[in-house]
Protein backbone atom coordinates (compact mmCIF):
# COMPACT_ATOMS: atom_id res chain seq x y z
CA UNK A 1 95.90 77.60 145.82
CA UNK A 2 93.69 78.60 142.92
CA UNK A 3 96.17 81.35 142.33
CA UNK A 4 99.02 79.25 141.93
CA UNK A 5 97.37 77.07 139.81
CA UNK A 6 96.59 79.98 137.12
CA UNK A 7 100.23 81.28 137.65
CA UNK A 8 101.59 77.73 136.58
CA UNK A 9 98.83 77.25 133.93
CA UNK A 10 99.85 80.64 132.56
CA UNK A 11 103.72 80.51 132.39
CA UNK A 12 103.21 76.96 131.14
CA UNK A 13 100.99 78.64 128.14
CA UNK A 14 103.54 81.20 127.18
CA UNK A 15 106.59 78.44 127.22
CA UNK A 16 103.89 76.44 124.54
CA UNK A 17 103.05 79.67 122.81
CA UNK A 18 107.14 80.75 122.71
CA UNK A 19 107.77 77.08 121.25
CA UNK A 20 105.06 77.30 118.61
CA UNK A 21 106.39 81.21 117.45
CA UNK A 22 110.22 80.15 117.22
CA UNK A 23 110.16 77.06 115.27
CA UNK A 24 107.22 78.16 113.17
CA UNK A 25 110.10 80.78 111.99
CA UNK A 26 112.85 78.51 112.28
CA UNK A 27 111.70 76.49 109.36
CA UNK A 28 113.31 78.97 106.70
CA UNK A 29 116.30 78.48 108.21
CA UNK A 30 116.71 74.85 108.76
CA UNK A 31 113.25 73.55 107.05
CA UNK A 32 113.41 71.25 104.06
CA UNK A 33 115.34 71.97 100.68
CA UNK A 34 112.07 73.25 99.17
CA UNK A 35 111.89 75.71 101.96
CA UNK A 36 115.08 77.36 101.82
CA UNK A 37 114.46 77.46 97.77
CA UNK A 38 111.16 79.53 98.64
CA UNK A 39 113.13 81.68 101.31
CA UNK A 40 115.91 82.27 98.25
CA UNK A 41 112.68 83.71 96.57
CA UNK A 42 111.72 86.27 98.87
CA UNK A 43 111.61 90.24 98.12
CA UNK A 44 115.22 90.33 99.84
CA UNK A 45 116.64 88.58 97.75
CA UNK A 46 116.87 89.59 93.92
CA UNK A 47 117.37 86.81 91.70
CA UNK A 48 117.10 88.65 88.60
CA UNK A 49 121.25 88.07 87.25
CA UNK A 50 121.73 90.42 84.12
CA UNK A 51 123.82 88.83 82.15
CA UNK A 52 125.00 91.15 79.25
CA UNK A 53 128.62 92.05 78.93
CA UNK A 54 129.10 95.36 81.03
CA UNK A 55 129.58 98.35 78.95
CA UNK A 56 133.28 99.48 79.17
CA UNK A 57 133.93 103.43 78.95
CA UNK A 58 138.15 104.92 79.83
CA UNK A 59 138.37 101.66 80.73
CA UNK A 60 135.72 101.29 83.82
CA UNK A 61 133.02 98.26 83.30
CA UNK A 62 129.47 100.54 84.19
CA UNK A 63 127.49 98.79 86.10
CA UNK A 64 124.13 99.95 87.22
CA UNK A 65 121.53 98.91 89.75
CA UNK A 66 118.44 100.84 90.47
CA UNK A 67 118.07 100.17 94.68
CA UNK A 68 114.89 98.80 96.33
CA UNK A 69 113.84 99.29 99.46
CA UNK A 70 114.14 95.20 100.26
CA UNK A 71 116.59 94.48 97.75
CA UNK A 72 120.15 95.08 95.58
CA UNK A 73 120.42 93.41 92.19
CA UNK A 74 123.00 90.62 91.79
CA UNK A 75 125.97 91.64 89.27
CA UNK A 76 128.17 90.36 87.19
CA UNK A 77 131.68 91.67 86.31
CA UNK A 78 134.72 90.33 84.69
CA UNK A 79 138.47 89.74 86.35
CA UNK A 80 141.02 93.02 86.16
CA UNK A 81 139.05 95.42 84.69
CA UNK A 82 137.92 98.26 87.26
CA UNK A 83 134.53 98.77 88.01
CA UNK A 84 132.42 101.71 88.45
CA UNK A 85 128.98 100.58 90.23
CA UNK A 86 126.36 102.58 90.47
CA UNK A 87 123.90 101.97 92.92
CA UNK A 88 120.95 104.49 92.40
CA UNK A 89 118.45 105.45 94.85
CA UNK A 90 115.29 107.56 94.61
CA UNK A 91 114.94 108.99 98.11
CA UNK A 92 111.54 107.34 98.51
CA UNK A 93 113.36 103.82 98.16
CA UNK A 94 116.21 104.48 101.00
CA UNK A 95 115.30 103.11 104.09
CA UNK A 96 116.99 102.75 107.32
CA UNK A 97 118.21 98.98 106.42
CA UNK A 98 119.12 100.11 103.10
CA UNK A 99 120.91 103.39 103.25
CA UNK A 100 124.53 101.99 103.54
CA UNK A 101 126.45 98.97 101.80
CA UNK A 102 129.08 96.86 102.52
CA UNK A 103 131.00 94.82 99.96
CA UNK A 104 133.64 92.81 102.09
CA UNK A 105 135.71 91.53 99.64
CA UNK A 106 136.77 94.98 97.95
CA UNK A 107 136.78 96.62 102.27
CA UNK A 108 133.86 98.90 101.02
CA UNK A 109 131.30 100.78 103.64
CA UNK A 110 129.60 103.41 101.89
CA UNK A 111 126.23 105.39 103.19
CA UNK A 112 123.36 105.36 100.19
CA UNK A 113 121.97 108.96 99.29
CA UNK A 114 119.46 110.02 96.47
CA UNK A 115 120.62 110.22 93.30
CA UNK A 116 123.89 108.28 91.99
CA UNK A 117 126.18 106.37 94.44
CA UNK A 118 129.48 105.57 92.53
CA UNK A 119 131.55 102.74 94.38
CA UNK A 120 134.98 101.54 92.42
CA UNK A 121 137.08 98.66 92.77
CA UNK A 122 139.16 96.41 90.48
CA UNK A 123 137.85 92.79 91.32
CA UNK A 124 141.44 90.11 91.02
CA UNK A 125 139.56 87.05 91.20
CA UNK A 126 136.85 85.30 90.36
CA UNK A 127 133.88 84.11 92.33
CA UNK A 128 130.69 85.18 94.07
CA UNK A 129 131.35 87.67 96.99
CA UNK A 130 128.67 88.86 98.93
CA UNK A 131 127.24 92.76 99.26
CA UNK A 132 124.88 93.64 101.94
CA UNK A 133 123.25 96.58 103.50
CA UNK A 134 124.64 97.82 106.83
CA UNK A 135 122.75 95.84 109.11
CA UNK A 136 123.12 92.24 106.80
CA UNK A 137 119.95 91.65 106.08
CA UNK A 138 119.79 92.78 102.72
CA UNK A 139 121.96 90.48 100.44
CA UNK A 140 122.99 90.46 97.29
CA UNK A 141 126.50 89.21 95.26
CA UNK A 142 128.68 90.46 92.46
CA UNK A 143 129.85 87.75 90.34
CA UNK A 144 133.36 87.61 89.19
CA UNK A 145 134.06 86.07 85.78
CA UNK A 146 137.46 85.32 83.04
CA UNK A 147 134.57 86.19 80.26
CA UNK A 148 131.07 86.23 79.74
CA UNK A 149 131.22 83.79 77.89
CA UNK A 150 128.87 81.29 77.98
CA UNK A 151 126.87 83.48 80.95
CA UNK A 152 123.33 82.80 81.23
């Protein structure tokens, strides 16, 4: 009898113990405004936008992005004019999560190596479209303007 009692007292425990672990980590995902604001702010995400007009050589915008090993910069582009992005990587920054991208909207995979990674595309419309690593965890966006004009 005693041994069913510690069996029971046991699995109930662990159920209590599972309940405190998962919402404990659900709050970043559907906690309180301020939460997902301080999630927003986390080493995965890069905030920091740069905003200057993207330097235009044979007609590419260069963009450049030096790669973390938690985090791709957010860029900004503008409408019809082809873009060549470079996403560079020291070798001591790649890291399993990191060493590929995907960019949806433009039907880009590509695998990250040292050195420069050079992916094209000629963005048609505006708007924020996601890029990630392989496994999605990673996120960042390229922004899609008519101008920069008035970007801050």
């Amino acid at each position: 009898m005693k041994k069913q009692i510690f069996i029971i007292s046991a699995l109930i425990f662990a159920f209590l113990v599972g309940i405190l672990v998962i919402g404990g980590k659900s709050v970043i995902f559907v906690g309180s405004e301020s939460d997902t604001e301080e999630f927003q702010d986390a080493p995965m995400m890069s905030r920091d936008l740069d905003t200057e007009e993207p330097e235009v050589i044979n007609g590419y915008q260069i963009v450049e992005i030096e790669v973390k090993p938690k985090s791709y910069s957010p860029i900004i582009v503008i409408k019809d004019i082809p873009v060549k992005f470079n996403l560079h990587a020291e070798e001591s920054n790649i890291t399993e999560c990191n060493n590929a991208i995907v960019i949806p909207e433009f039907d880009i995979e590509m695998p990250i190596t040292p050195g420069d990674n050079i992916v094209e595309f000629t963005p048609t419309e505006t708007g924020v479209f996601p890029y990630t690593c392989w496994m999605d965890m990673i996120k960042s966006t390229i922004t899609v303007v008519d101008t920069m004009e008035g970007i801050q």
